[in-house]
C-alpha atoms as a PDB file:
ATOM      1  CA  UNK A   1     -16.945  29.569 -21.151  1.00  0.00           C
ATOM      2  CA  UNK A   2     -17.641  32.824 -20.295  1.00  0.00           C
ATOM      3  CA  UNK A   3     -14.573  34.362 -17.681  1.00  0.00           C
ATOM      4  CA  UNK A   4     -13.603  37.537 -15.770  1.00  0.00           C
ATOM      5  CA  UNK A   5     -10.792  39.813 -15.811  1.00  0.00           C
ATOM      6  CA  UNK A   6      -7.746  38.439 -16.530  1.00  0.00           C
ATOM      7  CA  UNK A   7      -4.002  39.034 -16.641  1.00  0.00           C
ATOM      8  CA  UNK A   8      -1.628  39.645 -19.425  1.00  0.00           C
ATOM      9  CA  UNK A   9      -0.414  36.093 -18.700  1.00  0.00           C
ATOM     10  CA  UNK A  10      -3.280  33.844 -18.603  1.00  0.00           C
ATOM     11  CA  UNK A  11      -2.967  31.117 -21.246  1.00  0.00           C
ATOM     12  CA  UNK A  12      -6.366  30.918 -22.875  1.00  0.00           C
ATOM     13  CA  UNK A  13      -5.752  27.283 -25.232  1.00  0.00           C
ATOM     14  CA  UNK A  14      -5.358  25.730 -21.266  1.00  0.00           C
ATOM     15  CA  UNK A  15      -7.842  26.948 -20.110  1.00  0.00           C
ATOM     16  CA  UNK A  16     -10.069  25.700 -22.505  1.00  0.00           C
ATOM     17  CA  UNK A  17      -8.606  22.351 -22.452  1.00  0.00           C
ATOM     18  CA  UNK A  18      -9.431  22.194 -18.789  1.00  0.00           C
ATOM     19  CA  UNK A  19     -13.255  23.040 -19.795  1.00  0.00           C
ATOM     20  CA  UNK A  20     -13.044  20.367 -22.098  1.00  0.00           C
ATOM     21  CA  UNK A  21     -12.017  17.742 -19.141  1.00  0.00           C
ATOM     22  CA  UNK A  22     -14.531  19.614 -16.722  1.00  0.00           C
ATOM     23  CA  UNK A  23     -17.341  19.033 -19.476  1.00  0.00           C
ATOM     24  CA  UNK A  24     -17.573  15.177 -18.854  1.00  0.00           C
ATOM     25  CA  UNK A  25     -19.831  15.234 -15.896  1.00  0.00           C
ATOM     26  CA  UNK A  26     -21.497  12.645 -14.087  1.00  0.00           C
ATOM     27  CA  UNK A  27     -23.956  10.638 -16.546  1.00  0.00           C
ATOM     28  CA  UNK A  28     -21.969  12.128 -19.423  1.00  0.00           C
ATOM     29  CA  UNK A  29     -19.218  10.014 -19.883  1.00  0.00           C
ATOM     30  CA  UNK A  30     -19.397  10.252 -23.278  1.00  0.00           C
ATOM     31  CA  UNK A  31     -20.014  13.113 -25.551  1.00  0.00           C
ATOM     32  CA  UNK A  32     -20.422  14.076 -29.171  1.00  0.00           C
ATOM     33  CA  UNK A  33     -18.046  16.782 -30.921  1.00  0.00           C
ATOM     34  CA  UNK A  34     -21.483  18.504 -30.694  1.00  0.00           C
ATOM     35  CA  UNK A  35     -22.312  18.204 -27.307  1.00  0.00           C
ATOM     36  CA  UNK A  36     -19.026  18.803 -26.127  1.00  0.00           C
ATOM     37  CA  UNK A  37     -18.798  22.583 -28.121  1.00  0.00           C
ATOM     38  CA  UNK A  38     -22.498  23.471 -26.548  1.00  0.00           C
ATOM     39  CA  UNK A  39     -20.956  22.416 -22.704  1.00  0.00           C
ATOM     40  CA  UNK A  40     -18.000  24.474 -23.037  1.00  0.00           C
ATOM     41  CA  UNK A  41     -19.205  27.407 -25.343  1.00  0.00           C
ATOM     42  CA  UNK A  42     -16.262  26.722 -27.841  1.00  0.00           C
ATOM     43  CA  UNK A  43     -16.496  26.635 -31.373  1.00  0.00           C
ATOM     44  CA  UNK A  44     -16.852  23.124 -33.266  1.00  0.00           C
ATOM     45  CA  UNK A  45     -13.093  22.932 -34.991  1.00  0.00           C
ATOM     46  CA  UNK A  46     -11.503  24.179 -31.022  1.00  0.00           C
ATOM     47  CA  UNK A  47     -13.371  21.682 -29.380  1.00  0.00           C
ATOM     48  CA  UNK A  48     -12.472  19.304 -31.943  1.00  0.00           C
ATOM     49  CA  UNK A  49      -8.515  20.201 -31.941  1.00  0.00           C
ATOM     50  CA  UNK A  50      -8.478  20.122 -27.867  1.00  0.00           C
ATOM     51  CA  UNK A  51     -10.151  16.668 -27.785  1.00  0.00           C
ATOM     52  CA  UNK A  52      -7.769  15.584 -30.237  1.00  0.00           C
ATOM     53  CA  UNK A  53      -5.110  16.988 -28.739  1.00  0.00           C
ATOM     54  CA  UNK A  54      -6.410  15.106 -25.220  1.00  0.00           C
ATOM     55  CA  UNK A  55      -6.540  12.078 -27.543  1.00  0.00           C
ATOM     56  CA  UNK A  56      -2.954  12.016 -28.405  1.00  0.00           C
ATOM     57  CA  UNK A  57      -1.617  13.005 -25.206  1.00  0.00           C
ATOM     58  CA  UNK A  58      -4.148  10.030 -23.542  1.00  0.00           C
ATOM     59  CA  UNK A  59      -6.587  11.809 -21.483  1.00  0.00           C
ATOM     60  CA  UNK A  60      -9.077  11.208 -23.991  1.00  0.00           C
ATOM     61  CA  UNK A  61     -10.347   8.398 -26.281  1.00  0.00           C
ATOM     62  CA  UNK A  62     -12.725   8.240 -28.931  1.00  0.00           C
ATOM     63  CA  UNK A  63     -16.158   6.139 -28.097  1.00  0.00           C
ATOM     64  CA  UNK A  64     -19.363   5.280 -29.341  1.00  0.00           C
ATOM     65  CA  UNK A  65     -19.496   8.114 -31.687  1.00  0.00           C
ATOM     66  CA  UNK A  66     -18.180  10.498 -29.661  1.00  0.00           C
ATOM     67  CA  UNK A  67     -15.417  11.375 -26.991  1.00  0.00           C
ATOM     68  CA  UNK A  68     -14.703   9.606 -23.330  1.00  0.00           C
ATOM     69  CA  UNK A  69     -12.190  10.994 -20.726  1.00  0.00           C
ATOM     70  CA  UNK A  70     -10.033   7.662 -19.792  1.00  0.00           C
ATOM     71  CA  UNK A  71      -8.483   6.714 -16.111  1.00  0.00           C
ATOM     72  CA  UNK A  72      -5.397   8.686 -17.057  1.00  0.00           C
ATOM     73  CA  UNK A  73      -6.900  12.159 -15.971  1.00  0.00           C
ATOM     74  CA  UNK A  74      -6.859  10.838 -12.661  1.00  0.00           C
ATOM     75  CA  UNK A  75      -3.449  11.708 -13.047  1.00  0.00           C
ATOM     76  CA  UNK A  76      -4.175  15.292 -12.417  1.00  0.00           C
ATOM     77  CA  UNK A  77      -5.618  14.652  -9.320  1.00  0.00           C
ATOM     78  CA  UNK A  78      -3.675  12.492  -7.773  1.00  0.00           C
ATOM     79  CA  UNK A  79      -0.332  14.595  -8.578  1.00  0.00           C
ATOM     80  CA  UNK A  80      -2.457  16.916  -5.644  1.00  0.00           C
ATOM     81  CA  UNK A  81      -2.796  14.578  -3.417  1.00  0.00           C
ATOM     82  CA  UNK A  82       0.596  13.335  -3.536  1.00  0.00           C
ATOM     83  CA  UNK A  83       1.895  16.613  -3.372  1.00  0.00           C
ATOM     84  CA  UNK A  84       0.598  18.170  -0.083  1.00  0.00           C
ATOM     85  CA  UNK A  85       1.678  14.552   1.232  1.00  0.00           C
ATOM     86  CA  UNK A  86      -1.856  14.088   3.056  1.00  0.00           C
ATOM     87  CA  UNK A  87      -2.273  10.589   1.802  1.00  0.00           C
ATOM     88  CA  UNK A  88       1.244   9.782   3.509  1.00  0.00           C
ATOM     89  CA  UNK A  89       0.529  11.191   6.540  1.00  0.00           C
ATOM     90  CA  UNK A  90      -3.830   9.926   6.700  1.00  0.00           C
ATOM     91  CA  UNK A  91      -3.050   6.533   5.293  1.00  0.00           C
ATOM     92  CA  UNK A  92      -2.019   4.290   8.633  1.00  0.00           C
ATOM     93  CA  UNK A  93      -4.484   6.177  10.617  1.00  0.00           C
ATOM     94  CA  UNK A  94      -7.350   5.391   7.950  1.00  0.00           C
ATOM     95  CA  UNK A  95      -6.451   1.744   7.574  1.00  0.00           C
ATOM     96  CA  UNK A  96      -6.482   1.587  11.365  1.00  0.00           C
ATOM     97  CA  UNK A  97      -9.459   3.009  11.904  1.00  0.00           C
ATOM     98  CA  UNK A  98     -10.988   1.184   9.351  1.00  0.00           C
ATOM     99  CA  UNK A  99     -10.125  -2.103  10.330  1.00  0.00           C
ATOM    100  CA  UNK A 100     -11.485  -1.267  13.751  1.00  0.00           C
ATOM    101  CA  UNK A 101     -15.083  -0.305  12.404  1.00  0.00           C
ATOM    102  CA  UNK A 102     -15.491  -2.386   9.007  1.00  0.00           C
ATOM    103  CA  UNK A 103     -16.859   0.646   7.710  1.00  0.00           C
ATOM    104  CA  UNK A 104     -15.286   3.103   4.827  1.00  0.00           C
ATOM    105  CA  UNK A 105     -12.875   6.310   5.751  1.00  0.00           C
ATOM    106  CA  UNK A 106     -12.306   9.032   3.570  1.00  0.00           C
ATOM    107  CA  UNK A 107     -10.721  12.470   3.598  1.00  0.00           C
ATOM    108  CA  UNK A 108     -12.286  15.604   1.646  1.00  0.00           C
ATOM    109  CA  UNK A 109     -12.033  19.234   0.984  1.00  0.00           C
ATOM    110  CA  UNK A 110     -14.079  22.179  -0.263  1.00  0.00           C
ATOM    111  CA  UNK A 111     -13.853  23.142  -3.815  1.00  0.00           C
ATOM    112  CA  UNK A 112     -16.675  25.725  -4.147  1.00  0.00           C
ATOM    113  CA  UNK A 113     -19.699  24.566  -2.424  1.00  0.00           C
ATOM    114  CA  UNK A 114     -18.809  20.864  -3.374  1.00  0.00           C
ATOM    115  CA  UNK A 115     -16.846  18.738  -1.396  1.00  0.00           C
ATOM    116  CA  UNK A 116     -13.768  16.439  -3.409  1.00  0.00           C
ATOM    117  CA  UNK A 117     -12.867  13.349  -2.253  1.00  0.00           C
ATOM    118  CA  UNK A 118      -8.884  13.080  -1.710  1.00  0.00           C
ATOM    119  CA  UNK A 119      -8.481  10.298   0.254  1.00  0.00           C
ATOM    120  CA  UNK A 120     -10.216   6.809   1.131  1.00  0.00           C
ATOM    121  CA  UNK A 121      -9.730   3.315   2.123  1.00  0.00           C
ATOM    122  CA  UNK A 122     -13.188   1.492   1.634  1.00  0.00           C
ATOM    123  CA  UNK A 123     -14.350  -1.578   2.751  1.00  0.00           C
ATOM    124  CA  UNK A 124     -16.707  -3.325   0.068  1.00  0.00           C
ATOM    125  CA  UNK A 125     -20.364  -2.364   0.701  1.00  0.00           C
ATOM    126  CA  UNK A 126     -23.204  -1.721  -2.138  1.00  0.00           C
ATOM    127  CA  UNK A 127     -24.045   1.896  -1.144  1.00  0.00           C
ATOM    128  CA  UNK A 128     -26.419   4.114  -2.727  1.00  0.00           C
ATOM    129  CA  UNK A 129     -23.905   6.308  -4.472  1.00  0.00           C
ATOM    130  CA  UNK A 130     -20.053   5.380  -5.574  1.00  0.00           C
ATOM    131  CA  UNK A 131     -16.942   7.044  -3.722  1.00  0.00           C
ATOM    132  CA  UNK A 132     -13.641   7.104  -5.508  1.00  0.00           C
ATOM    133  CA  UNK A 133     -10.499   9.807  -5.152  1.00  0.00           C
ATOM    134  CA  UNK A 134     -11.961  13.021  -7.020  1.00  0.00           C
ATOM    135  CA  UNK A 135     -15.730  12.172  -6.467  1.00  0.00           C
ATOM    136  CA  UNK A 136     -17.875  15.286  -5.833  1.00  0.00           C
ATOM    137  CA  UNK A 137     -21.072  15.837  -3.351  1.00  0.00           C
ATOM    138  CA  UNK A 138     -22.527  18.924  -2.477  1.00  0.00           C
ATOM    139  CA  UNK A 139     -21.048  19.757   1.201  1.00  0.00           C
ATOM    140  CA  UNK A 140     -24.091  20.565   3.117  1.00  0.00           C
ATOM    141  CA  UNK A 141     -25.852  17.406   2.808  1.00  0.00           C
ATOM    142  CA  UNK A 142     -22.536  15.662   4.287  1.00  0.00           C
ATOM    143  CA  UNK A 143     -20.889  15.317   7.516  1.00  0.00           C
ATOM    144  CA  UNK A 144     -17.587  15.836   5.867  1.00  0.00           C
ATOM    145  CA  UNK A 145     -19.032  19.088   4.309  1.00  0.00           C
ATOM    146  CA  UNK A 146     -20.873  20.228   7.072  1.00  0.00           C
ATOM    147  CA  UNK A 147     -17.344  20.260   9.248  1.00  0.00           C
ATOM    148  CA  UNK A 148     -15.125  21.899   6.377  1.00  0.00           C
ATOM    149  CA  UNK A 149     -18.693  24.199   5.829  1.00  0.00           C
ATOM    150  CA  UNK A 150     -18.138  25.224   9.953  1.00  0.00           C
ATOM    151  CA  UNK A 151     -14.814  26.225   9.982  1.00  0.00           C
ATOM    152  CA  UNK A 152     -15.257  28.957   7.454  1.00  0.00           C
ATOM    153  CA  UNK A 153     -15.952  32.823   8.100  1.00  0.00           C
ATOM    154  CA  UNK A 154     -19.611  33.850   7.801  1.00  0.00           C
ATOM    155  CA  UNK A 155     -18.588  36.002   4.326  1.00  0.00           C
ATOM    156  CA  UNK A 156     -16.627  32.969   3.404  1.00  0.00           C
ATOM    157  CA  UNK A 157     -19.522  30.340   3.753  1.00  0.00           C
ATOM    158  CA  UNK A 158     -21.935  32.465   2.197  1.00  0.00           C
ATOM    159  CA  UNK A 159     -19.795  33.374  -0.654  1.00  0.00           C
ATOM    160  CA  UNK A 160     -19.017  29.018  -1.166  1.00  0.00           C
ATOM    161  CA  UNK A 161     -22.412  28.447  -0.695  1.00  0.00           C
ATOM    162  CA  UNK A 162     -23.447  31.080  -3.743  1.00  0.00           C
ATOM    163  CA  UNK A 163     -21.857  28.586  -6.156  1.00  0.00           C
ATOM    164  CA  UNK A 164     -23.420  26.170  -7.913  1.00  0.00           C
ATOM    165  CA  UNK A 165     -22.389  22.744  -6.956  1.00  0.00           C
ATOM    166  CA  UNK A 166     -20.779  20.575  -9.463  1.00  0.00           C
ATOM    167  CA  UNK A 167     -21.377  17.524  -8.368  1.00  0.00           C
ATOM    168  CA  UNK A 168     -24.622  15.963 -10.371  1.00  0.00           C
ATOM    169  CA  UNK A 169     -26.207  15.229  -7.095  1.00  0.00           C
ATOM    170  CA  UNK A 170     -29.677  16.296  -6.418  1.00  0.00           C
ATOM    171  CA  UNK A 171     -29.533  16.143  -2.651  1.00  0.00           C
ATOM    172  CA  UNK A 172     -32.314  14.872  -0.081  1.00  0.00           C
ATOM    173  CA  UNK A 173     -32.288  17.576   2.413  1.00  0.00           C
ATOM    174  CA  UNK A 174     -32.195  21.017   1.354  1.00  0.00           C
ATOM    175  CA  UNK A 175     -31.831  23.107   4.475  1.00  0.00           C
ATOM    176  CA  UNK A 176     -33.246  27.360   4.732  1.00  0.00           C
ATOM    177  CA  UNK A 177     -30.411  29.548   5.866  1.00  0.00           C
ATOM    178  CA  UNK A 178     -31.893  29.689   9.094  1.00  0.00           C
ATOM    179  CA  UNK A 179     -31.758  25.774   9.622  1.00  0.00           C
ATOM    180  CA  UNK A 180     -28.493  25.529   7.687  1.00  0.00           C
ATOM    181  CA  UNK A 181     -26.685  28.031  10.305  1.00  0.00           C
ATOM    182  CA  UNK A 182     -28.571  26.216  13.403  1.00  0.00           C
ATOM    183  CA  UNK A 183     -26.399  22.745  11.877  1.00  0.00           C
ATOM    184  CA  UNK A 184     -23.467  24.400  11.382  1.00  0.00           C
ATOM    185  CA  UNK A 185     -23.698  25.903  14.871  1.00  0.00           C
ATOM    186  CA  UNK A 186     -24.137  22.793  16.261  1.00  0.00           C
ATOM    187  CA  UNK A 187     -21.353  21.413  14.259  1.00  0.00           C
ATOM    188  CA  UNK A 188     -18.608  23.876  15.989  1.00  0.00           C
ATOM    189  CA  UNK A 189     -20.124  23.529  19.334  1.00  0.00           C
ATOM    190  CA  UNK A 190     -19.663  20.021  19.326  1.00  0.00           C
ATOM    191  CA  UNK A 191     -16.577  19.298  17.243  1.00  0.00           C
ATOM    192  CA  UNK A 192     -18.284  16.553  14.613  1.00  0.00           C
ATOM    193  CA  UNK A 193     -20.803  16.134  12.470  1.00  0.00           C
ATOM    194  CA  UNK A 194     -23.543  13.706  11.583  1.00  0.00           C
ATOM    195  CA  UNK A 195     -25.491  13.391   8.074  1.00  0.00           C
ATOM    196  CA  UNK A 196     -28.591  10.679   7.971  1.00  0.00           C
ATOM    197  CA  UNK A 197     -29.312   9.973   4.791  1.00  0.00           C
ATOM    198  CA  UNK A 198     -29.613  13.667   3.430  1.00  0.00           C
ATOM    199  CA  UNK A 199     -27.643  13.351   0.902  1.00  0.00           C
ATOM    200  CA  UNK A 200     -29.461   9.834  -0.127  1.00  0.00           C
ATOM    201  CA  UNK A 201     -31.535   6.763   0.821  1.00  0.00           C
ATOM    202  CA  UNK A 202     -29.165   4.434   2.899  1.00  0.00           C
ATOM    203  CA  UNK A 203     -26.038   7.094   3.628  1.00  0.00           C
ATOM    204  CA  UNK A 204     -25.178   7.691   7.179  1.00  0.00           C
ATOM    205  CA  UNK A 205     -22.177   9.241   8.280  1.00  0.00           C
ATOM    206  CA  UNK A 206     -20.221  11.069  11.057  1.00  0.00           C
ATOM    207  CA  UNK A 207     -17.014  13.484  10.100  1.00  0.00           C
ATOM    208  CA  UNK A 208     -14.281  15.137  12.432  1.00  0.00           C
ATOM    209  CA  UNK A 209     -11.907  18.368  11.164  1.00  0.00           C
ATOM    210  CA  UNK A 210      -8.337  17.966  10.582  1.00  0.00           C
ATOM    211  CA  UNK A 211      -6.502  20.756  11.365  1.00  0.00           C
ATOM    212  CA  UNK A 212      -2.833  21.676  10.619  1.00  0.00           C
ATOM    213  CA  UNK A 213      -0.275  23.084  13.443  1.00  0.00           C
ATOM    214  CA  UNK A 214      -1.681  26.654  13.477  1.00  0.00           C
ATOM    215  CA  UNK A 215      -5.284  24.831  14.015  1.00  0.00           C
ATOM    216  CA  UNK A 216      -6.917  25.950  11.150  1.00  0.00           C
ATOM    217  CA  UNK A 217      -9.056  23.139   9.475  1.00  0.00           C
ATOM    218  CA  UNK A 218      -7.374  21.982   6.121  1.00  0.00           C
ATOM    219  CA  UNK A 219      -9.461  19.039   5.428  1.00  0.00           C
ATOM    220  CA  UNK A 220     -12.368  16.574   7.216  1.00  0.00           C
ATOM    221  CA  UNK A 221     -11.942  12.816   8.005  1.00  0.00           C
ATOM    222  CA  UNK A 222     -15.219  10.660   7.974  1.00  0.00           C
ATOM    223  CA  UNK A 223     -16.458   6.648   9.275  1.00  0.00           C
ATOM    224  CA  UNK A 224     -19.788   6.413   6.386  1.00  0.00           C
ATOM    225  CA  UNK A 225     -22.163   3.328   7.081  1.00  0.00           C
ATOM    226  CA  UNK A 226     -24.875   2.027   5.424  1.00  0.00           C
ATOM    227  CA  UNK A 227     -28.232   3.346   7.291  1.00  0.00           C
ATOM    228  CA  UNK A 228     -29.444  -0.605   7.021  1.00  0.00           C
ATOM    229  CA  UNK A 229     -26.152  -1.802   8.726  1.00  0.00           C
ATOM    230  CA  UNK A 230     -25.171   0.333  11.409  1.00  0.00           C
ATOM    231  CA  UNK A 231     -27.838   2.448  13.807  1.00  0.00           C
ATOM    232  CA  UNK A 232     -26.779   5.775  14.666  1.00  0.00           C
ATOM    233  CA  UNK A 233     -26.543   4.671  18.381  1.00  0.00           C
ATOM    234  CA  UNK A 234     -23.679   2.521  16.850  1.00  0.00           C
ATOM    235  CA  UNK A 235     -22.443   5.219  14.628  1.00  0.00           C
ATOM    236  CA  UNK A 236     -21.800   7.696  17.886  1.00  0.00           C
ATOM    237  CA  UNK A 237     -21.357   5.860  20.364  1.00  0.00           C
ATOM    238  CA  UNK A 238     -18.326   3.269  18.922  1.00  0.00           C
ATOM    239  CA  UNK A 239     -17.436   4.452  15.609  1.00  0.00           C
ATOM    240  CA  UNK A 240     -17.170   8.395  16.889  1.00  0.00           C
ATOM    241  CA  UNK A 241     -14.668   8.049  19.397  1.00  0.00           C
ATOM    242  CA  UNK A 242     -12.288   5.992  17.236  1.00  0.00           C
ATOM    243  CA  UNK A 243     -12.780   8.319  14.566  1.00  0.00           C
ATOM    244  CA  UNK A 244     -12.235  11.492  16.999  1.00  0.00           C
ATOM    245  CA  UNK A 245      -8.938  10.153  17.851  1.00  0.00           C
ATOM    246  CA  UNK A 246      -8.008   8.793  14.418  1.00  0.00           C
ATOM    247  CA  UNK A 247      -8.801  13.152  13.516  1.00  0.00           C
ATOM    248  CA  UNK A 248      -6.142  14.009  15.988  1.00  0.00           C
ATOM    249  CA  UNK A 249      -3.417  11.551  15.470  1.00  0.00           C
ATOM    250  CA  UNK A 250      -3.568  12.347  11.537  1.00  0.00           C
ATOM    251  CA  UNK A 251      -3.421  16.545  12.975  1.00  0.00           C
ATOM    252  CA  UNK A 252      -0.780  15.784  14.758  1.00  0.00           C
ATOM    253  CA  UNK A 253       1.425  13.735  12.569  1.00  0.00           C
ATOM    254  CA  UNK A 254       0.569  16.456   9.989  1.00  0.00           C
ATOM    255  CA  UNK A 255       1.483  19.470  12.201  1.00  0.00           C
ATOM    256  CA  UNK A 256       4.970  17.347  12.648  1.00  0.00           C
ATOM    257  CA  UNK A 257       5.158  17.046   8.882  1.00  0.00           C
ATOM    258  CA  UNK A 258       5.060  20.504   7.835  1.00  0.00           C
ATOM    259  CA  UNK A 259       7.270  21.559  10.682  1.00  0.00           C
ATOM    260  CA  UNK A 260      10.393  18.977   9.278  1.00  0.00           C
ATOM    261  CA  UNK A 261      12.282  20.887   6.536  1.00  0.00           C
ATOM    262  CA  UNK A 262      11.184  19.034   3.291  1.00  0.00           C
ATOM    263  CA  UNK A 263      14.947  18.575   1.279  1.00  0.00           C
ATOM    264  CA  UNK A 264      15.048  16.482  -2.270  1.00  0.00           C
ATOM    265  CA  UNK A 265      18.175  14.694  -2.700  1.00  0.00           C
ATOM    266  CA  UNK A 266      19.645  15.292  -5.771  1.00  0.00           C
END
């Protein structure tokens, strides 16, 4: 893939491993030598030498023909999550809160003008689209985006929203800049956000910031219903609050947690 300036000590071979893992997008699980070379924009025999190079190490397997990612890269991810110790601090105040609604939590952040899920406790539903840790949407069409979209400088936004989104997702709703800053106006005024099926058929949801001591936003909680299930009178009225307060208790607890000296014992 094509790239811009860069230093005397970027490592090109990892970078082009990571396009290799990046290439296997949504309704792509598996790819041909062929395919994955045209993706990536990497010659046949260094495609085929990273993917068997993923192979060995077991981030990659061969399939059908071709070349499938397996669980293992979730690795990558998860070593993230684990180490800015958000799941450790979110995860009593997401079981709680789920318990209380019987609907699905889950904790994202922006990565370009995506949002990644890096959290969740879910209760079983058949939903239009699948959630796990490292799932993708494009942020404007959710209430967890539209929070984590709010919080950011005009430049800022603008310059997110410029990128492509990586997600797969062809979204309901797609907003004009003029309606797009009239939601995210709304969004700060009020605190929370609210998506109705914009993203697709059957998704509603409501999302609240989480911010860390200094009160900047790091990250966005959300309660997500099924449109069929639970009215929005429901969703704002009962699941809102709980989730308002299950926002500032995970704040909190996280403003304590970076504020303790973190010391490994040797």
């Amino acid at each position: 893939m094509a790239r811009g300036d860069t230093g005397p000590d970027f490592i090109e071979a990892l970078a082009r491993g990571l396009d290799v893992i990046r290439a296997f997008q949504p309704g792509r699980p598996v790819m041909s030598l062929t395919e994955v070379a045209a993706a990536t924009g990497l010659a046949r025999p260094t495609a085929r030498r990273i993917l068997l190079t993923l192979q060995e190490l077991g981030y990659a397997r061969s399939a059908q023909g071709g070349f499938a990612l397996t669980p293992r890269v979730l690795e990558l991810g998860v070593s993230y999550v684990r180490s800015t110790g958000l799941w450790e601090v979110a995860r009593p105040h997401l079981e709680r809160l789920v318990a209380q609604t019987q609907e699905s939590s889950s904790i994202a952040q922006l990565d370009g003008s995506d949002i990644v899920y890096v959290a969740r406790v879910a209760v079983p539903k058949i939903v239009a689209l699948s959630v796990q840790i490292g799932t993708r949407f494009p942020a404007m069409q959710t209430s967890l985006g539209k929070v984590l979209l709010a919080a950011l400088p005009p430049d800022e936004l603008e310059r997110v929203l410029a990128e492509p989104s990586r997600s797969g997702i062809e979204p309901r709703w797609r907003p004009d800049q003029r309606e797009r800053d009239t939601v995210l106006r709304e969004v700060r005024a009020k605190g929370w956000a609210l998506t109705d099926e914009q993203l697709a058929l059957g998704i509603r949801s409501v999302a609240a910031p989480l911010r860390d001591g200094s009160g900047t936003v790091i990250a966005a909680v959300n309660v997500n219903s099924h449109a069929a299930e639970t009215s929005l009178e429901k969703l704002t009225e009962e699941h809102l609050p709980l989730l308002l307060k299950t926002a500032g208790a995970i704040s909190a607890d996280w403003a304590l947690y970076e504020s303790v000296p973190q010391v490994t014992a040797s």
